[in-house]
Each structure stands twice: as structure tokens, then as C-alpha cells.
N, C-alpha and C. Protein backbone atom coordinates (compact mmCIF):
# COMPACT_ATOMS: atom_id res chain seq x y z
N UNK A 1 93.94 79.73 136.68
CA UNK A 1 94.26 78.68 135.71
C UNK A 1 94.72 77.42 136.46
N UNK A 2 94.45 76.34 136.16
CA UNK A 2 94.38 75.02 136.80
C UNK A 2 95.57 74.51 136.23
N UNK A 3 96.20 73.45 136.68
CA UNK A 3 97.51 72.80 136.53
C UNK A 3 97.33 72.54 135.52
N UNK A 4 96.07 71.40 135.16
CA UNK A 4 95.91 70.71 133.45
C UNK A 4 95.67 71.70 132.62
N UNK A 5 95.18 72.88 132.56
CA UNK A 5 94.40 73.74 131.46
C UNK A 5 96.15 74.54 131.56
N UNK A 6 97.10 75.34 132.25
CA UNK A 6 98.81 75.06 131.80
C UNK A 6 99.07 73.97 130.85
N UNK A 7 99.00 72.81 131.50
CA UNK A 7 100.02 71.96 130.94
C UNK A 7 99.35 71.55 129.35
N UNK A 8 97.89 71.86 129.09
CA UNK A 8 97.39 71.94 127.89
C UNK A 8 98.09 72.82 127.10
N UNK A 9 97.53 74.13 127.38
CA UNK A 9 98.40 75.32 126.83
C UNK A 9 99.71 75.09 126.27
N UNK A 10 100.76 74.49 127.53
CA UNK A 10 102.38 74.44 127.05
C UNK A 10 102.27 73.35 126.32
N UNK A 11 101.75 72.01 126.42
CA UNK A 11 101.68 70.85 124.89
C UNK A 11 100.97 71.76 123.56
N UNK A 12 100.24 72.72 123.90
CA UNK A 12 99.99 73.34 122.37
C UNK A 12 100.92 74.59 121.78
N UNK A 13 101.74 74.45 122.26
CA UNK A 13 102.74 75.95 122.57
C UNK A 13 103.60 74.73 121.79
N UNK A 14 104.46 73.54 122.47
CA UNK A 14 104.95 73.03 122.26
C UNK A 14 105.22 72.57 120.95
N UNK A 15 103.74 71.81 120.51
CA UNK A 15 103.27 71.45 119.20
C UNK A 15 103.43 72.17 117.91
N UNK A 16 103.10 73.40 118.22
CA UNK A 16 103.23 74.64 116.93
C UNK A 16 104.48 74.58 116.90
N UNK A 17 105.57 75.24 118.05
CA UNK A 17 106.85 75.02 117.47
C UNK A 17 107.63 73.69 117.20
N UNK A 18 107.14 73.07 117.18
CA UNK A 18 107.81 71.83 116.73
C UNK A 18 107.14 71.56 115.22
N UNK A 19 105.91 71.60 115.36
CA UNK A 19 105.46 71.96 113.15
C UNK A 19 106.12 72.97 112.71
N UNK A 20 106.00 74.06 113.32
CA UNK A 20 107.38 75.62 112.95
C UNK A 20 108.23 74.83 112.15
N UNK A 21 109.31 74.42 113.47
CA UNK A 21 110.78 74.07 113.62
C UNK A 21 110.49 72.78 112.09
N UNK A 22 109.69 71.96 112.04
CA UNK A 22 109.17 71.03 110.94
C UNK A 22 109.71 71.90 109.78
N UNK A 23 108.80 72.58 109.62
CA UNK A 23 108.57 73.04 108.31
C UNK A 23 109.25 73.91 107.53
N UNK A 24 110.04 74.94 108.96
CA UNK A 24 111.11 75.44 108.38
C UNK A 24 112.62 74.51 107.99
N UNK A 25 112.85 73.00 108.53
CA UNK A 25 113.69 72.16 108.03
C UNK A 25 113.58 71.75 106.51
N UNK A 26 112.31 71.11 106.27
CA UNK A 26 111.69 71.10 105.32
C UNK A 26 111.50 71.45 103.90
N UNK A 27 111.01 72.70 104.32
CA UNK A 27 111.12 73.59 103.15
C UNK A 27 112.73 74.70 102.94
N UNK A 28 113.38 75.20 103.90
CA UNK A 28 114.61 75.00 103.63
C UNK A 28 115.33 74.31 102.95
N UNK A 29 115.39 73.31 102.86
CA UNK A 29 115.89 71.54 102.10
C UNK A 29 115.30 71.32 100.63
N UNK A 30 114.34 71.58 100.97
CA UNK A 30 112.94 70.97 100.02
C UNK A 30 112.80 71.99 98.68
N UNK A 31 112.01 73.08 99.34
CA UNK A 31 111.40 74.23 98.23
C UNK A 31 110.20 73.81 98.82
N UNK A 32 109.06 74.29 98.51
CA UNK A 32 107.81 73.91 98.82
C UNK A 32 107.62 72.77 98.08
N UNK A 33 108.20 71.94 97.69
CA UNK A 33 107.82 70.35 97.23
C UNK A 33 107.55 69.82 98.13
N UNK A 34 107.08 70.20 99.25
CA UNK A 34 106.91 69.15 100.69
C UNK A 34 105.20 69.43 100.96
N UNK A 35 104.68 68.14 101.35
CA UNK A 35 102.86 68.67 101.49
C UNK A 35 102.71 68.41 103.25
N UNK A 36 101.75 68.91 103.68
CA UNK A 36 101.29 68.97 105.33
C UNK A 36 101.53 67.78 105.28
N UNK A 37 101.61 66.30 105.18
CA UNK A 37 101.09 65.55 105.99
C UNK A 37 103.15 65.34 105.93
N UNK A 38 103.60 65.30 105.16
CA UNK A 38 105.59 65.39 105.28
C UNK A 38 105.71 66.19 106.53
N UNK A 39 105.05 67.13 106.62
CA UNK A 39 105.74 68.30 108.02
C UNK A 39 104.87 67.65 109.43
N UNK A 40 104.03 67.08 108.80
CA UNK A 40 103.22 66.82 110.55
C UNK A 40 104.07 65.58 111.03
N UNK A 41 104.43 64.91 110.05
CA UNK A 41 105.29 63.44 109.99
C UNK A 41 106.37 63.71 110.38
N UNK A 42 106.99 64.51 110.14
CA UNK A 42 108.90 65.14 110.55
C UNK A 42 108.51 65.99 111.62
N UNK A 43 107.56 66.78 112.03
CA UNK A 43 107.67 67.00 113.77
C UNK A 43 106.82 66.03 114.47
N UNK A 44 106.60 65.39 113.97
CA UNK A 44 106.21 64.02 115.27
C UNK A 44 104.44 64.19 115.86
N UNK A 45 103.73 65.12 115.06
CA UNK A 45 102.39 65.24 115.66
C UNK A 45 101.69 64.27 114.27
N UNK A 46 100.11 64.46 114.45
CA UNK A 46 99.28 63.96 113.44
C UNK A 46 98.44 65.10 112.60
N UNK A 47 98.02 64.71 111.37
CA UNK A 47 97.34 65.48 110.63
C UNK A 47 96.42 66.71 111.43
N UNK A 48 95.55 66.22 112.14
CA UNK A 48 94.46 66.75 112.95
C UNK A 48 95.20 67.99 113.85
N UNK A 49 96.37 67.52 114.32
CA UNK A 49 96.90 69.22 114.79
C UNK A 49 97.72 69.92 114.25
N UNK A 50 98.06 69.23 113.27
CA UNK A 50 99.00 70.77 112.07
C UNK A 50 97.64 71.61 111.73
N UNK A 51 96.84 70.91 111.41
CA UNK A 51 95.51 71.70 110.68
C UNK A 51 94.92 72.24 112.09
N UNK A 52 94.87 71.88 113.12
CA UNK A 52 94.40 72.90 114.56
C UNK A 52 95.19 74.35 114.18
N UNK A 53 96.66 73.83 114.36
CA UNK A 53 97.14 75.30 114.76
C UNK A 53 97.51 76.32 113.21
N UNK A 54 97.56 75.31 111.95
CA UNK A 54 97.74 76.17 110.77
C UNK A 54 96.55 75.81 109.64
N UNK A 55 95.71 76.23 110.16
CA UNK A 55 94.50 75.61 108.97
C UNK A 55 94.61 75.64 107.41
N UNK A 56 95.54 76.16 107.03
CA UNK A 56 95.87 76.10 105.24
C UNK A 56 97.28 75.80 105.34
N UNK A 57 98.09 75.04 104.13
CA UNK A 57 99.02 76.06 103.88
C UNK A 57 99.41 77.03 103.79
N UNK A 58 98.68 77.75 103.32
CA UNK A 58 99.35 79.63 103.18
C UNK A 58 99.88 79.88 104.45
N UNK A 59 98.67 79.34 105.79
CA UNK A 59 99.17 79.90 107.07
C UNK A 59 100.62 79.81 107.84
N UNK A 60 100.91 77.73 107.12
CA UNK A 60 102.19 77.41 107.44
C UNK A 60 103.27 78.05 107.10
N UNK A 61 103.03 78.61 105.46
CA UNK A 61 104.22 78.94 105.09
C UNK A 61 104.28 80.32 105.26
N UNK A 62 103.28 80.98 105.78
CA UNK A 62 103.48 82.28 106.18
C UNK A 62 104.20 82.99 107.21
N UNK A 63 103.87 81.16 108.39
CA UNK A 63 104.62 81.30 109.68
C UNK A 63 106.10 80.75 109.83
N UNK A 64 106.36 80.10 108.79
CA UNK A 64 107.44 78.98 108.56
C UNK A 64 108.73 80.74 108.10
N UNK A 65 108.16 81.15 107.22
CA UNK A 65 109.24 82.31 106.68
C UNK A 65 108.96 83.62 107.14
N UNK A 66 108.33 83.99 108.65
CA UNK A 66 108.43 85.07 108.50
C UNK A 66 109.28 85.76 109.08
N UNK A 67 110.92 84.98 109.42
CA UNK A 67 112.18 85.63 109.89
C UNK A 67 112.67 86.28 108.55
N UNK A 68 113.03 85.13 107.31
CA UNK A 68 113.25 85.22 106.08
C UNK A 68 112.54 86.55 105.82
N UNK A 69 111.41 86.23 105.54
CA UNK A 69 111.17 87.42 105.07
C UNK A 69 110.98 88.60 105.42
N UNK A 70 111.31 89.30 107.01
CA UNK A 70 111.75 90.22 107.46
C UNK A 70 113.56 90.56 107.04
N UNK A 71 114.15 89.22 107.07
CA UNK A 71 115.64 89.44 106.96
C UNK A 71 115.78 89.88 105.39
N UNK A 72 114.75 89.54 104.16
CA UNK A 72 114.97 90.00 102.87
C UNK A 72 114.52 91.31 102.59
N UNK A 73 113.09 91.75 103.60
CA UNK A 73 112.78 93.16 103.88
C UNK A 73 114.42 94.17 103.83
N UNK A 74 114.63 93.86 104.71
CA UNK A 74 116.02 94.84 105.24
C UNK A 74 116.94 94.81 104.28
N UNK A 75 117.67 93.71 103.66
CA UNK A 75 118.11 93.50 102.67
C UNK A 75 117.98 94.25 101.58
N UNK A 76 116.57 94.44 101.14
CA UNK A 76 116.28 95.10 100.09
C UNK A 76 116.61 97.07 100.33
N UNK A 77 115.61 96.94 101.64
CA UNK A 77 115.50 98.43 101.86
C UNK A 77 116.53 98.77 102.14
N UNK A 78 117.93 98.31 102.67
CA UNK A 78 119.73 98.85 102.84
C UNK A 78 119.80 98.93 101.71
N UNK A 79 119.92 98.29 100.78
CA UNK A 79 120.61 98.30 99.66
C UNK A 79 119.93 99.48 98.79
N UNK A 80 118.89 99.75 98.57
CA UNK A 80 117.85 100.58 98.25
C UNK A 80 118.40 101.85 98.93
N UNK A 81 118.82 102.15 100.09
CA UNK A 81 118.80 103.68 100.83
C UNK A 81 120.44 103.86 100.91
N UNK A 82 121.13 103.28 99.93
CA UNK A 82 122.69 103.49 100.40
C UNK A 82 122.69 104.49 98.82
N UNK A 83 124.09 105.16 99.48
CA UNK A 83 124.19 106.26 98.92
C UNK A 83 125.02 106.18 97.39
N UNK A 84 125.76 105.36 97.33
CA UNK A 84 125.93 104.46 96.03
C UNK A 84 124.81 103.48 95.64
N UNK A 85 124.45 103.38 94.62
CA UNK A 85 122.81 102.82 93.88
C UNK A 85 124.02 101.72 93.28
N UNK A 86 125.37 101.20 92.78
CA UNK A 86 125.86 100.34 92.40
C UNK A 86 125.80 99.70 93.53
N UNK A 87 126.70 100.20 94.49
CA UNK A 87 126.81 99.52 95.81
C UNK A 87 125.65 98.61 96.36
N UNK A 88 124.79 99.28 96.71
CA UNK A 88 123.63 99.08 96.80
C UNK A 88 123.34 97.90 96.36
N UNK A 89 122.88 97.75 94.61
CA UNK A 89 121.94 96.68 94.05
C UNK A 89 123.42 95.75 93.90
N UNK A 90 124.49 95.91 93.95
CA UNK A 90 125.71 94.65 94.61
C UNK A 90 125.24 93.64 95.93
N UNK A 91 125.09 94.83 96.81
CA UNK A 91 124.60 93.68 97.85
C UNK A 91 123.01 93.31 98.10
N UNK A 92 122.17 94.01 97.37
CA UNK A 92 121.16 93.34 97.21
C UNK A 92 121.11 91.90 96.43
N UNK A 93 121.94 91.64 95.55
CA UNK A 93 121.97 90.71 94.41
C UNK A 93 122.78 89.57 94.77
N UNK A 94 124.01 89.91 95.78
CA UNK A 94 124.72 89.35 96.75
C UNK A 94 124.24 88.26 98.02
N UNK A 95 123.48 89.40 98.64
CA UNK A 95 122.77 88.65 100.15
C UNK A 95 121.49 87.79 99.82
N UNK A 96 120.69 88.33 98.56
CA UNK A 96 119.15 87.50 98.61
C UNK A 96 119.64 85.90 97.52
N UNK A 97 121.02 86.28 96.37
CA UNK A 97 121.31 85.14 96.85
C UNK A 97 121.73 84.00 97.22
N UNK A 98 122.50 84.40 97.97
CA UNK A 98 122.99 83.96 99.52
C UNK A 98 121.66 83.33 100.52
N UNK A 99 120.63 83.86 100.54
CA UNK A 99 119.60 83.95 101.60
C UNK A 99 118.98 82.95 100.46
N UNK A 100 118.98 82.52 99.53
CA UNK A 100 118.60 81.54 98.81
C UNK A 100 118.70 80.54 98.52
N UNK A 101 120.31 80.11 98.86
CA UNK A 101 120.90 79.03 98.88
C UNK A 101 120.74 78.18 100.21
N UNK A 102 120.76 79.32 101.30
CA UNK A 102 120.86 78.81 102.63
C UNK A 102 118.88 78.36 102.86
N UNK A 103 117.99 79.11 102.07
CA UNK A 103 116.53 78.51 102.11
C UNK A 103 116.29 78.33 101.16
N UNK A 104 115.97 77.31 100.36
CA UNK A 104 115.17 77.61 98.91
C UNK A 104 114.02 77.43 98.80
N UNK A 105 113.41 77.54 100.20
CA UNK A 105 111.73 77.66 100.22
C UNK A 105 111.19 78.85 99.90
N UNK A 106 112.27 79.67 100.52
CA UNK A 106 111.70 81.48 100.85
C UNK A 106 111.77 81.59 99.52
N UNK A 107 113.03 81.40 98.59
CA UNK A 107 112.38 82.25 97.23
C UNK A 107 111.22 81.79 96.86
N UNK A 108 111.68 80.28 96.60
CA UNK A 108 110.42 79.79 95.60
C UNK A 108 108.81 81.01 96.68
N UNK A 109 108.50 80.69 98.01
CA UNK A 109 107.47 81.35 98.45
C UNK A 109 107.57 83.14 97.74
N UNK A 110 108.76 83.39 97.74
CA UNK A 110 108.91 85.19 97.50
C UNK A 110 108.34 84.95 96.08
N UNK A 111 108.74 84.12 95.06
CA UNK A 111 108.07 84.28 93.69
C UNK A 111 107.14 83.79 92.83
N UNK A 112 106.42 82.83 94.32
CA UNK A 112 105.76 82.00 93.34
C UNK A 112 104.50 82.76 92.70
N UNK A 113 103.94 82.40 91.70
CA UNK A 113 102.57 82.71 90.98
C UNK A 113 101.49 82.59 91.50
N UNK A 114 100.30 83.15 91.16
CA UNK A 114 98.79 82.64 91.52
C UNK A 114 98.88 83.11 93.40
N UNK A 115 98.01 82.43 93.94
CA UNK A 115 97.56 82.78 95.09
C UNK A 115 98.33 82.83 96.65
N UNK A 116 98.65 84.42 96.89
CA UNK A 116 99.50 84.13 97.72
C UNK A 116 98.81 85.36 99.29
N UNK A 117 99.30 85.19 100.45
CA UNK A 117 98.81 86.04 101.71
C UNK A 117 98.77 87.40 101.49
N UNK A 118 98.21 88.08 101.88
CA UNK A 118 97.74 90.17 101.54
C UNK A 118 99.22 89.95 101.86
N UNK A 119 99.45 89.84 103.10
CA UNK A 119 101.24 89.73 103.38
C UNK A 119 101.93 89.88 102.85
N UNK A 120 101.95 88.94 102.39
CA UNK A 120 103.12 88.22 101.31
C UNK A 120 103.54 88.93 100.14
N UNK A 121 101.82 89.45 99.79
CA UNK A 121 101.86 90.43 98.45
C UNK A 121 102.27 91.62 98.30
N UNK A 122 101.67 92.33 99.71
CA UNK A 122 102.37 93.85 99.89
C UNK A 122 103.98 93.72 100.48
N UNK A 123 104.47 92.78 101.00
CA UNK A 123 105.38 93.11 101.04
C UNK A 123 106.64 92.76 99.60
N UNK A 124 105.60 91.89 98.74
CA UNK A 124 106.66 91.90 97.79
C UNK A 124 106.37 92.96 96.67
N UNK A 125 105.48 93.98 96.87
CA UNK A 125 105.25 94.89 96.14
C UNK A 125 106.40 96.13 97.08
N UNK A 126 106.64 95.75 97.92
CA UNK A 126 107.33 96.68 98.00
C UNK A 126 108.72 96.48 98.32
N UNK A 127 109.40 95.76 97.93
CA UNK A 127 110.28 95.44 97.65
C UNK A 127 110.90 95.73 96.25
N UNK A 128 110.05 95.19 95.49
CA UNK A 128 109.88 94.93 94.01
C UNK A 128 109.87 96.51 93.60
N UNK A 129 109.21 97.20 94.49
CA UNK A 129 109.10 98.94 93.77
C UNK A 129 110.53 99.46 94.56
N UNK A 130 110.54 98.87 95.49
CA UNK A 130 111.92 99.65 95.75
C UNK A 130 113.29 99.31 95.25
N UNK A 131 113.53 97.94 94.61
CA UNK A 131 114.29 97.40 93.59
C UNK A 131 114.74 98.37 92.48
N UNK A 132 113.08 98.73 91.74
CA UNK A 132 112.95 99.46 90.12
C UNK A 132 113.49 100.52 90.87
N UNK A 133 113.13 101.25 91.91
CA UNK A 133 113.94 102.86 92.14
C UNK A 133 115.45 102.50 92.32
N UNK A 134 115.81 102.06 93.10
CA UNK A 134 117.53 101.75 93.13
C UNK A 134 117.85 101.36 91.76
N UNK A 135 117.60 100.59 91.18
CA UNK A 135 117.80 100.08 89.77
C UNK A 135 117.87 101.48 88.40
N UNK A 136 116.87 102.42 88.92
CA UNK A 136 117.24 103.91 88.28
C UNK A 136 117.91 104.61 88.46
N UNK A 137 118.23 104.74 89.88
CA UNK A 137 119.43 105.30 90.14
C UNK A 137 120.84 104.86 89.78
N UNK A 138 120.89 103.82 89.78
CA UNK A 138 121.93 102.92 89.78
C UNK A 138 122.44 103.41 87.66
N UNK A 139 121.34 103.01 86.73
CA UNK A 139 121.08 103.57 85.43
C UNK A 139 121.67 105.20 85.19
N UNK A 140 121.30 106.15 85.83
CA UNK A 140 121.61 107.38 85.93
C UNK A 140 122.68 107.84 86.47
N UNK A 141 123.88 106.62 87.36
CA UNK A 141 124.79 106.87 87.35
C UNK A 141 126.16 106.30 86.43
N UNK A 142 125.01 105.53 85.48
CA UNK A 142 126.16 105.32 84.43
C UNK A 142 126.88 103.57 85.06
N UNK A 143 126.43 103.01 85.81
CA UNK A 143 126.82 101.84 86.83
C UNK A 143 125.90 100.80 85.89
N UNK A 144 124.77 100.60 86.08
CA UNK A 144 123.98 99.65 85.36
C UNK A 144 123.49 100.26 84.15
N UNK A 145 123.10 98.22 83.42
CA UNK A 145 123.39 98.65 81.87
C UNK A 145 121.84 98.94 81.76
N UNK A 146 121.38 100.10 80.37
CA UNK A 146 120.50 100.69 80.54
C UNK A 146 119.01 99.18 80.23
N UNK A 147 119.11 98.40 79.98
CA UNK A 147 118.35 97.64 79.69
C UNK A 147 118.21 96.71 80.49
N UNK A 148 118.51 96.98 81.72
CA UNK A 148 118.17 96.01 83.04
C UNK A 148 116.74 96.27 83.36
N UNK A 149 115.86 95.29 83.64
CA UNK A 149 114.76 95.52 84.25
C UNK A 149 114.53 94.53 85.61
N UNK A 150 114.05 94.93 86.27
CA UNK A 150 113.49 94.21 87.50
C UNK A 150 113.33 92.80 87.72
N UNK A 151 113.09 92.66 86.57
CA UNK A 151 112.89 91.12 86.17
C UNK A 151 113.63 90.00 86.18
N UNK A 152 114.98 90.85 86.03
CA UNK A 152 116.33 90.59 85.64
C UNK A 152 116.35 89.77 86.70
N UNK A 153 116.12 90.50 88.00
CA UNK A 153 116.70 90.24 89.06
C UNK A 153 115.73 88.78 89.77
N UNK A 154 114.95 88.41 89.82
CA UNK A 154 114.26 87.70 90.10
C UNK A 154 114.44 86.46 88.99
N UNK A 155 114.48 86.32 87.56
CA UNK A 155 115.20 85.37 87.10
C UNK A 155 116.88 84.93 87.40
N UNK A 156 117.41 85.54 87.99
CA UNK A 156 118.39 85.34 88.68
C UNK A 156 118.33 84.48 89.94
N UNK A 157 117.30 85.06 91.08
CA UNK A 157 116.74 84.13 91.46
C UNK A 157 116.20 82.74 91.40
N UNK A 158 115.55 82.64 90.67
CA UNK A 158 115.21 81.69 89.96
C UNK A 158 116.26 80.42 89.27
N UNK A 159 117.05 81.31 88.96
CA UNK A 159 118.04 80.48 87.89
C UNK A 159 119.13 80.01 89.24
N UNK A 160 119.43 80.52 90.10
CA UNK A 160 119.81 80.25 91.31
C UNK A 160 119.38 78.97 92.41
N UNK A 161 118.18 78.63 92.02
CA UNK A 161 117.27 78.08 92.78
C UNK A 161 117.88 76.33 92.49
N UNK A 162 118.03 75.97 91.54
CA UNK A 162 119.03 74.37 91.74
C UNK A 162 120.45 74.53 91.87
N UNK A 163 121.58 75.55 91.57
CA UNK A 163 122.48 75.66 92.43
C UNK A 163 122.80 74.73 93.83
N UNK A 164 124.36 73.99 93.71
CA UNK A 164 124.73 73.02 94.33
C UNK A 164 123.80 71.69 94.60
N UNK A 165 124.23 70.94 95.38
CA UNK A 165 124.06 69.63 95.85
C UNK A 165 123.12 69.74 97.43
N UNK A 166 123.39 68.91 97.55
CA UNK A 166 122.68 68.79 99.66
C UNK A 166 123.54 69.39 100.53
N UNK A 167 124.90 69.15 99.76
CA UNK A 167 125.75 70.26 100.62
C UNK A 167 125.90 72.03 101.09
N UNK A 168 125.48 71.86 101.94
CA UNK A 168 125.07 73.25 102.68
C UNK A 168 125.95 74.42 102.14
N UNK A 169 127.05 74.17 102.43
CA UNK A 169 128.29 74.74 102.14
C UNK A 169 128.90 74.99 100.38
N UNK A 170 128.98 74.34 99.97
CA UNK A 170 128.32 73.54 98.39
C UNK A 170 127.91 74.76 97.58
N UNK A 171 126.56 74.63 98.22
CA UNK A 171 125.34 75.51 97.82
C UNK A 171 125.86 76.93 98.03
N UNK A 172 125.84 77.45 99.20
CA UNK A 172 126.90 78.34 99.39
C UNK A 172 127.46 79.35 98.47
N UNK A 173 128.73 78.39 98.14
CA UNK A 173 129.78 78.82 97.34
C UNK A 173 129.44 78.85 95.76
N UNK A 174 128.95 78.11 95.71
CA UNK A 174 128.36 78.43 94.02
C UNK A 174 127.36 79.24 93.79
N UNK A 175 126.66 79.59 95.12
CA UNK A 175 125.24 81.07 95.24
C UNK A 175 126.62 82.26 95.14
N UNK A 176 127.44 82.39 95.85
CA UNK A 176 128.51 83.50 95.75
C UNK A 176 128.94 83.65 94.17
N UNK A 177 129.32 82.46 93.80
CA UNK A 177 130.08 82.87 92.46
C UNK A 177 128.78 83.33 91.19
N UNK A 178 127.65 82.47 91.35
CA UNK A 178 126.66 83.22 90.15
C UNK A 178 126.13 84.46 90.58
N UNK A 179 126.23 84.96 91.75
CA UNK A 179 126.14 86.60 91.97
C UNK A 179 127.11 87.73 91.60
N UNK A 180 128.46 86.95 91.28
CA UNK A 180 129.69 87.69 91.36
C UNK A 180 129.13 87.81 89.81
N UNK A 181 129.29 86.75 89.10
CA UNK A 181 128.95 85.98 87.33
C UNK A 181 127.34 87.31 86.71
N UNK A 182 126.27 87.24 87.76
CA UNK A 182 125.13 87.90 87.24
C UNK A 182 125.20 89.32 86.90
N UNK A 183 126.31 89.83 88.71
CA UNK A 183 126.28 91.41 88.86
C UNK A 183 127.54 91.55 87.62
N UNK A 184 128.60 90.79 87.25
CA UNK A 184 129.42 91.33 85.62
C UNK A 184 128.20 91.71 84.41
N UNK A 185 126.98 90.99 84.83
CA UNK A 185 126.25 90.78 83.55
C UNK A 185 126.16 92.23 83.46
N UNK A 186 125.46 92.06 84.72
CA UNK A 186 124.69 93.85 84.70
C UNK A 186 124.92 94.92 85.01
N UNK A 187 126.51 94.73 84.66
CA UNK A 187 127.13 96.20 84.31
C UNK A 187 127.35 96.86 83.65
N UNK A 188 127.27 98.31 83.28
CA UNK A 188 127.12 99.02 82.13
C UNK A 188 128.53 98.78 81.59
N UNK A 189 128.63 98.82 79.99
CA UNK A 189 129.86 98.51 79.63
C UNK A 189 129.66 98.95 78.11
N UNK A 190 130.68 99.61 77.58
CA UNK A 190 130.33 99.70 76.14
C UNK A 190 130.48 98.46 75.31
N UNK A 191 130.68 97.47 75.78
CA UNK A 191 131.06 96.26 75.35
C UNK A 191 129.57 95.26 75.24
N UNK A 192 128.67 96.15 75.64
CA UNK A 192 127.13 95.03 76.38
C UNK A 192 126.38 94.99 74.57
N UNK A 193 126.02 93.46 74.63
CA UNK A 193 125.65 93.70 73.66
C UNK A 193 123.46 93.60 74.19
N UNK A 194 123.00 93.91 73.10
CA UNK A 194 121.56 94.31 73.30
C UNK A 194 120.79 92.62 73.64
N UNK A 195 119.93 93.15 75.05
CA UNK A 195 119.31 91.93 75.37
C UNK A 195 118.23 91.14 74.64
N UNK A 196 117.97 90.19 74.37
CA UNK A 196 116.39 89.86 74.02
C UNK A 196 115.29 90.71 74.99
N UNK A 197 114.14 90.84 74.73
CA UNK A 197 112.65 91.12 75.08
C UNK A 197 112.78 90.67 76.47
N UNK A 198 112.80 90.74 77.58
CA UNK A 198 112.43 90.89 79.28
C UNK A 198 111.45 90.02 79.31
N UNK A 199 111.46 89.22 80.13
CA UNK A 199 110.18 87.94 80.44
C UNK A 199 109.85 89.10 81.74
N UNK A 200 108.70 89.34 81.56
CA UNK A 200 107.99 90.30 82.25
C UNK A 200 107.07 89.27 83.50
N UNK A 201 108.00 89.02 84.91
CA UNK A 201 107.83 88.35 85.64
C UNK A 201 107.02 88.85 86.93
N UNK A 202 107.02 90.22 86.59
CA UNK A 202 107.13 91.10 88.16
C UNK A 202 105.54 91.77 87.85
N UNK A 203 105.24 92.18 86.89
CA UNK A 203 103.54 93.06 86.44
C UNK A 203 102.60 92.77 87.34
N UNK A 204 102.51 91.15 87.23
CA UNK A 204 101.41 90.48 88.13
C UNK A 204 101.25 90.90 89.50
N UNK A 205 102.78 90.69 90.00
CA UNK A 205 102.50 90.83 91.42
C UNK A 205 102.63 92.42 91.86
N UNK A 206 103.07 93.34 91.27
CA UNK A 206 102.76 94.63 91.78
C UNK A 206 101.78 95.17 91.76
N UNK A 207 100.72 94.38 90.50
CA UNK A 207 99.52 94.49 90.10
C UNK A 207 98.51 93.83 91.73
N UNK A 208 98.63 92.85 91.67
CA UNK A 208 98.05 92.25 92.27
C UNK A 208 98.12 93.13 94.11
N UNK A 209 99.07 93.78 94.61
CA UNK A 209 98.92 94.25 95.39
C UNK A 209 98.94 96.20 95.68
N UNK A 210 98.03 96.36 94.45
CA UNK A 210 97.67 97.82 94.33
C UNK A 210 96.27 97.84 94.54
């Protein structure tokens, strides 16, 4: 290998992580309201090589979250394999969000609709199935209220998603308190009164990756 065909290599080494490092600022901040030519513009390259090294979106944001979404993997599956099923869907409901406030790209990417990476899909199918099993257990021990569904949990998400200001910290602390506020919801209580009909949010995508 020749000096220039290196120093090519490390400017294209360079380049990707600096659209990376882009896009994960970005959409962190943002949500996916941000389009390629915002991320090629905030790491300092031009159109022509975001699209070299990530030819779609999907690719960006596939590469942009895939710490996130290893760190929500684990998340799910601890909380899922602990031996209390309350315990459990506490800190599942706790950390993702937490992990929401601190990105609000990753959810919006974890829930959005319509067309998303095989990736993206199987792993939120399995998440999503391992949710509904903790979520039964959790039911069968008399802990959650019997009319929780899966769904629950992801409009929570959702409803989470404008929580605080620009302030990092902000954001934060008010993601802590509507988790503390959600998990009272969804505790069994003889006091619970009967929910409306479940916005059935989750069908699609477990569907979609069977």
C-alpha cells in the first residue's frame, strides 16, 4: 500500500466518522426532523460523500443508533429475565425512558411506521415479544393491572418524546418523573378504574417481522 492510497483510506475513515459523530448530534437534539444535506453541513463534508459512504437514509440512521440500540436491546432483555416481572418492567419503563430523553432520535427511529431496516425490524420484534412475556408475568403476579397491553408502553414513549426544553438535564428530570407518574398508572390496584380500547400500535411491527 502506497503512502497516498493510506492517506486516502484514513480521509475516508475520517469522513464517515465525522457524518457518524454528525448525525448522532443531530438527531439526538433533533428527532429525525433533520434531512442529509443538515448532517453533511454540521460535519463539514458535501452532499456527494455522505451519499458515498451512507447511500440512503435508512443506512445513516442505522449507523447513527446502533450503540442505542444495542444499549435498549439489554435493557429490555434484563428487565425481561429478572426474577421479579414488577421489578423488571420498573426498570424497563425507567431506563428506555431515560434513554429517550438523553436521544430522541432512537425512539422516534425504535417506533416509527412504514419502512424500516430487516434490522431494525427483528430487533424490535423482539423486544416487543419479550415486553408482552414480562408484562404476563408481571399480570400473574398480581403487580400489573390486568388491562395493560404492550402498547401501553410505547405510547408512553411517545408521550415522552416532547418532554423538557434544550436543557439536557431538564429533559432528564422530567423523563424520571413521567416514568415514576406512568409505572403508578400501571399498577394493579383495586382502585384502577377500566381503560378505554388500546390504540393497537405494536400488530404492525411484529407482523411485519414474522
Amino acid at each position: 500500500m502506497t503512502d497516498e492510497t493510506s492517506h486516502l483510506r484514513s480521509d475516508a475513515r475520517e469522513n464517515r466518522d465525522r457524518v457518524l459523530q454528525a448525525a448522532r448530534e443531530l438527531f439526538g437534539a433533533r428527532g429525525l426532523d433533520v434531512t442529509m444535506r443538515d448532517v453533511a453541513r454540521h460535519a463539514g463534508v458535501g452532499p456527494a460523500t455522505l451519499y458515498r459512504r451512507f447511500p440512503t437514509r435508512q443506512h445513516l440512521v442505522d449507523a447513527a443508533f446502533d450503540d442505542e440500540l444495542e444499549l435498549c436491546r439489554n435493557i429490555v432483555l434484563e428487565g425481561a429475565a429478572h426474577p421479579d416481572p414488577w421489578r423488571g418492567l420498573r426498570s424497563v419503563v425507567e431506563r428506555t425512558v431515560e434513554l429517550n430523553a438523553r436521544n430522541q432520535g432512537f425512539v422516534d427511529a425504535l417506533v416509527a411506521a412504514g419502512q424500516v431496516s430487516d434490522r431494525l425490524a427483528r430487533h424490535r420484534a423482539e423486544l416487543l415479544h419479550a415486553m408482552a412475556g414480562l408484562s404476563l408475568r408481571a399480570k400473574a403476579a398480581g403487580r400489573l393491572r390486568p388491562d395493560f397491553v404492550v402498547d401501553d408502553l410505547l405510547l408512553v414513549l411517545l408521550a415522552a418524546r416532547g418532554l423538557g426544553g434544550d436543557d439536557p438535564a431538564e429533559r432528564l428530570g422530567a423523563a424520571r418523573r413521567f416514568a415514576a407518574l406512568a409505572l403508578d398508572s400501571f399498577r394493579a390496584s383495586a382502585t384502577n378504574e377500566r381503560l378505554p380500547e388500546p390504540a393497537r400500535v405494536v400488530g404492525a411491527v411484529l407482523r411485519a417481522a414474522v
